[in-house]
Every structure is written in structure tokens, then in C-alpha cells.
N, C-alpha and C. Protein backbone atom coordinates (compact mmCIF):
# COMPACT_ATOMS: atom_id res chain seq x y z
N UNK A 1 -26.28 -45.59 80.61
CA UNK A 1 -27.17 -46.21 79.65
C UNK A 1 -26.30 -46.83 78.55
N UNK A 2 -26.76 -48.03 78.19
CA UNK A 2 -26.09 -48.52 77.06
C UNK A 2 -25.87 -48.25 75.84
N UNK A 3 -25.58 -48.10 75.14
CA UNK A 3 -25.55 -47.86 73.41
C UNK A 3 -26.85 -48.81 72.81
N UNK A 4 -27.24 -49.78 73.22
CA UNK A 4 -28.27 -50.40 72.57
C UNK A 4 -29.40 -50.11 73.32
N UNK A 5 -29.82 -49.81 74.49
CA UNK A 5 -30.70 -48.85 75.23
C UNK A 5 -30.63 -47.38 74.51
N UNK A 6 -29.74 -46.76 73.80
CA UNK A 6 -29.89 -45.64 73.91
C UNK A 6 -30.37 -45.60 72.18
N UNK A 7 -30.21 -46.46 71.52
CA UNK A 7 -31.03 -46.83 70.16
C UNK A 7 -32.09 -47.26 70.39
N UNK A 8 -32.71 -48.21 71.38
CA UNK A 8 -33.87 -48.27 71.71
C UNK A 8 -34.80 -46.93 72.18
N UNK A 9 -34.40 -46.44 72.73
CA UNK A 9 -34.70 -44.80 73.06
C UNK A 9 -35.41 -43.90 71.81
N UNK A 10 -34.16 -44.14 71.00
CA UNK A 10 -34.29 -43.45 69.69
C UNK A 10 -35.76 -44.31 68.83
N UNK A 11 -35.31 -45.62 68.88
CA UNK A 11 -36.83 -46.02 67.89
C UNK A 11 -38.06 -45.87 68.75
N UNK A 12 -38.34 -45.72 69.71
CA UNK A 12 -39.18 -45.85 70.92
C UNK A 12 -39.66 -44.12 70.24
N UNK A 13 -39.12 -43.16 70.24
CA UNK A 13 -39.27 -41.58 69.85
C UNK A 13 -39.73 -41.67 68.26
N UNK A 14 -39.16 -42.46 67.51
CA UNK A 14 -39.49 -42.19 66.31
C UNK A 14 -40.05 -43.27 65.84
N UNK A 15 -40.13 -44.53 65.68
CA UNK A 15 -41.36 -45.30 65.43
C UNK A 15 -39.85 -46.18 63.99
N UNK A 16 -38.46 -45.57 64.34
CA UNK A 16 -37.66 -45.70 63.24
C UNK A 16 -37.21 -46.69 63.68
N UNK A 17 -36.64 -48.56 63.13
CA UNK A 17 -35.18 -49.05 63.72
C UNK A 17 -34.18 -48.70 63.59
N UNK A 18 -32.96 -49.28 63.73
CA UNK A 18 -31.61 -48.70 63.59
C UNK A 18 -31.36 -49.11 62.12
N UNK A 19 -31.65 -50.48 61.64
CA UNK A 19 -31.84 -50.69 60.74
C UNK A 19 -32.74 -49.95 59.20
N UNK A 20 -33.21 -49.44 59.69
CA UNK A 20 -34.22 -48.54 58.65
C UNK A 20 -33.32 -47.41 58.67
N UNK A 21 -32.72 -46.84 60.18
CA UNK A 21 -32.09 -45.73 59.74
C UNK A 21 -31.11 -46.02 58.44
N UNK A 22 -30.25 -46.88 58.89
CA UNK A 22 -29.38 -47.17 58.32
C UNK A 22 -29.75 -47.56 56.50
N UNK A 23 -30.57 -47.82 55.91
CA UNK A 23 -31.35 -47.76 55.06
C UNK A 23 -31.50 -46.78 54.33
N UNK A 24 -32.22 -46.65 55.30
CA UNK A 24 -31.99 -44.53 54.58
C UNK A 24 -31.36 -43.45 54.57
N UNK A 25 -29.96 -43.73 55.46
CA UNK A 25 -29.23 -43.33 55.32
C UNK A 25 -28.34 -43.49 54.12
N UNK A 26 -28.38 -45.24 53.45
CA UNK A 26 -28.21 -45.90 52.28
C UNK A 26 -28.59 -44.86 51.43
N UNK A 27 -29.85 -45.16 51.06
CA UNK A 27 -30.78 -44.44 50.44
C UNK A 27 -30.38 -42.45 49.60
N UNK A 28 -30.05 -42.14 50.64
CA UNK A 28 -29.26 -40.91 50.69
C UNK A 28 -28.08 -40.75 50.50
N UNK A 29 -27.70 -41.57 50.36
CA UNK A 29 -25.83 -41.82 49.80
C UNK A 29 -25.02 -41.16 51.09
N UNK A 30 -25.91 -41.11 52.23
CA UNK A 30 -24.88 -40.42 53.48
C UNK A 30 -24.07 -42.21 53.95
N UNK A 31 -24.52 -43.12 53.82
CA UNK A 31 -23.73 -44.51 54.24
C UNK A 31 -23.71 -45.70 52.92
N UNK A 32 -22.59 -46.65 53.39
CA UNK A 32 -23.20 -48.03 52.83
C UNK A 32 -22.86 -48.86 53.68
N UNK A 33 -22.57 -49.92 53.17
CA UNK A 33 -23.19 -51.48 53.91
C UNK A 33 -21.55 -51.40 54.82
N UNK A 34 -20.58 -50.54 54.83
CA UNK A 34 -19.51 -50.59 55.34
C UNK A 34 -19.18 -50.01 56.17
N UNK A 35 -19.97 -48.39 56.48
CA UNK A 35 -20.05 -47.15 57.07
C UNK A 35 -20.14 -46.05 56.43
N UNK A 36 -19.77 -45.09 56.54
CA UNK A 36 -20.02 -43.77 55.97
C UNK A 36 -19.58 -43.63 54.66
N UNK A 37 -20.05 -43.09 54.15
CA UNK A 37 -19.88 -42.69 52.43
C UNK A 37 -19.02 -41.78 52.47
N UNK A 38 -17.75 -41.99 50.82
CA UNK A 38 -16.51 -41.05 51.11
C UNK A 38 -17.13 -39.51 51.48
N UNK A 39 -16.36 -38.55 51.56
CA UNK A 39 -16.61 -37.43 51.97
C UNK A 39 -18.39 -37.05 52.57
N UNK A 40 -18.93 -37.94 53.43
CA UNK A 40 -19.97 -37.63 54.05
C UNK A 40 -19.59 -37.25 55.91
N UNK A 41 -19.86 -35.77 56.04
CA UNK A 41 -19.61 -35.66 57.34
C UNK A 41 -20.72 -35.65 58.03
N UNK A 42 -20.50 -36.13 59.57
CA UNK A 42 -21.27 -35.98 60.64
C UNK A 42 -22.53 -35.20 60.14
N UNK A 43 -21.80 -33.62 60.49
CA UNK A 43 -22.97 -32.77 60.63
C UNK A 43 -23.87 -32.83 59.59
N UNK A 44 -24.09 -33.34 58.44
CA UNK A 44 -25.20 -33.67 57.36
C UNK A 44 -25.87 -34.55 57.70
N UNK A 45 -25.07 -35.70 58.03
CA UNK A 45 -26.48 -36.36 59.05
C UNK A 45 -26.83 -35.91 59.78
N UNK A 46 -26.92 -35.28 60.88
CA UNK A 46 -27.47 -34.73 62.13
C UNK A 46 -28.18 -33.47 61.64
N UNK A 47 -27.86 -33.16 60.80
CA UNK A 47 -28.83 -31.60 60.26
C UNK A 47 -30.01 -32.78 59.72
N UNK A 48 -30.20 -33.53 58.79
CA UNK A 48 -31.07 -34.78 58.11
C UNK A 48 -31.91 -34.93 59.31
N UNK A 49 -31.04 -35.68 60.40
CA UNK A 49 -31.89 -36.75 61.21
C UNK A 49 -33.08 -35.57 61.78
N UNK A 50 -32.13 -34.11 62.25
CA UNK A 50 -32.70 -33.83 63.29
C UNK A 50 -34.09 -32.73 62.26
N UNK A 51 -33.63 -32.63 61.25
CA UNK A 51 -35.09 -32.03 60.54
C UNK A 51 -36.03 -33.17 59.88
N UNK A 52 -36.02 -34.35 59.62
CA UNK A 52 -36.86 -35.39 59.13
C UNK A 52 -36.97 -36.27 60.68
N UNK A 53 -36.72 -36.08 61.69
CA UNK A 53 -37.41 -36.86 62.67
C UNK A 53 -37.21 -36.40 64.02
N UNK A 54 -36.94 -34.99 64.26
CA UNK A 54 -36.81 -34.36 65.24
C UNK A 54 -35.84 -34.25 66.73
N UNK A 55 -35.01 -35.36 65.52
CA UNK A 55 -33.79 -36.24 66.99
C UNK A 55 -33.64 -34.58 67.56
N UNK A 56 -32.54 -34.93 68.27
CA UNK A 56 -31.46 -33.92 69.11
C UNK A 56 -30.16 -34.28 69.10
N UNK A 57 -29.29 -33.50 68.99
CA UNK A 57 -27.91 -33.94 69.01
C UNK A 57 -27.24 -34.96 69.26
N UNK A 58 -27.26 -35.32 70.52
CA UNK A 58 -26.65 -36.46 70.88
C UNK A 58 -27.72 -37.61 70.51
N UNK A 59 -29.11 -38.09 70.65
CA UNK A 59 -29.06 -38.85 69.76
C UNK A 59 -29.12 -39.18 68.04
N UNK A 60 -28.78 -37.80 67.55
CA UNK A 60 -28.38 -37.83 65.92
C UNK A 60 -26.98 -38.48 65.75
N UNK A 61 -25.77 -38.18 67.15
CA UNK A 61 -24.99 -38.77 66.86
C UNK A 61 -24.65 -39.54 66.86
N UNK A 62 -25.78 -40.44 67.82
CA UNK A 62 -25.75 -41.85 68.35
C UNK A 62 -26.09 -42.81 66.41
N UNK A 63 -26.70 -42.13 65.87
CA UNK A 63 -27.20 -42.84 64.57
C UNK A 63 -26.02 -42.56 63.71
N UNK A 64 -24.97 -41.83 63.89
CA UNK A 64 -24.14 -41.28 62.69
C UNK A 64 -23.11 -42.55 63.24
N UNK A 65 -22.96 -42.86 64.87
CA UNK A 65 -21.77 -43.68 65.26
C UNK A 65 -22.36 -45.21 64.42
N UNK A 66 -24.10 -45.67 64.75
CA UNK A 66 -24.37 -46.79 64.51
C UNK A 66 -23.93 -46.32 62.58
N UNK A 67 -24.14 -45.86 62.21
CA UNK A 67 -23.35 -45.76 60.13
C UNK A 67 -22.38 -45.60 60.64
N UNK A 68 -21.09 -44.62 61.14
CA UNK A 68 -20.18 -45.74 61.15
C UNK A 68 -19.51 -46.89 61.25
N UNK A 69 -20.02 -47.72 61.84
CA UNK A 69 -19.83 -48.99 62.48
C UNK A 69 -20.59 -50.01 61.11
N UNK A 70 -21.07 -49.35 60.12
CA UNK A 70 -21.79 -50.28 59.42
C UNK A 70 -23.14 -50.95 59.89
N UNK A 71 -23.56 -50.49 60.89
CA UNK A 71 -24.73 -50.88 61.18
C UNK A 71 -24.32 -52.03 62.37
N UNK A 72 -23.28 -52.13 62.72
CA UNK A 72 -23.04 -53.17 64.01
C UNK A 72 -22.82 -52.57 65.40
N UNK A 73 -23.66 -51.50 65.75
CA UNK A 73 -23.42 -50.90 66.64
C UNK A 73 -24.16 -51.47 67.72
């Protein structure tokens, strides 16, 4: 499966884009418009994603790779 299939996956489950994630991830000072915010690790997003929208691991991490990448994932 692709990386952009597998974000489709993810908004398809949560009603979220990648873009909105990324937003609110903004929002939360866990990213910015570049990638991850200094000292913001992984597992704080994925504890976030997976209690405000019920992800699961691997795709929490699929949203932590699209903030790293700045949203060009």
C-alpha cells in the first residue's frame, strides 16, 4: 500500500485530512510549516492522535512521518 493510500485510509477512519492533521498538530505546537517542533517526540503525537481520534500505532505514525516531512508526504 502506498503512503498516500495509507493517509487516505486514515481520513476515510476519521473524517480528518492530512492537512487538518497537520493543522492541529500546528495548533498544538507538536509541528510547524517545516516539520516537527524543537524537542517534540514521536510518542506525544501518537499518545494525542491515538486518544483524540482513535488511530493505532502504525497509522499514528504514518501522521507523525507526514509532520515530519512538513506536510509533503
Amino acid at each position: 500500500m502506498s503512503f498516500a493510500a495509507y493517509l487516505r485510509n486514515i481520513e476515510a477512519k476519521t473524517g480528518t485530512t492530512p492537512e487538518q492533521f497537520r493543522r492541529l498538530a500546528m495548533d498544538k505546537g507538536f509541528a510547524t510549516a517545516l516539520g516537527l517542533a524543537p524537542n517534540i517526540k514521536a510518542g506525544q503525537i501518537v499518545a494525542w492522535l491515538k486518544a483524540d481520534f482513535g488511530l493505532g500505532h502504525g497509522h499514528a505514525m504514518a501522521i507523525v512521518a507526514l509532520l515530519k516531512s512538513g506536510g509533503k508526504g
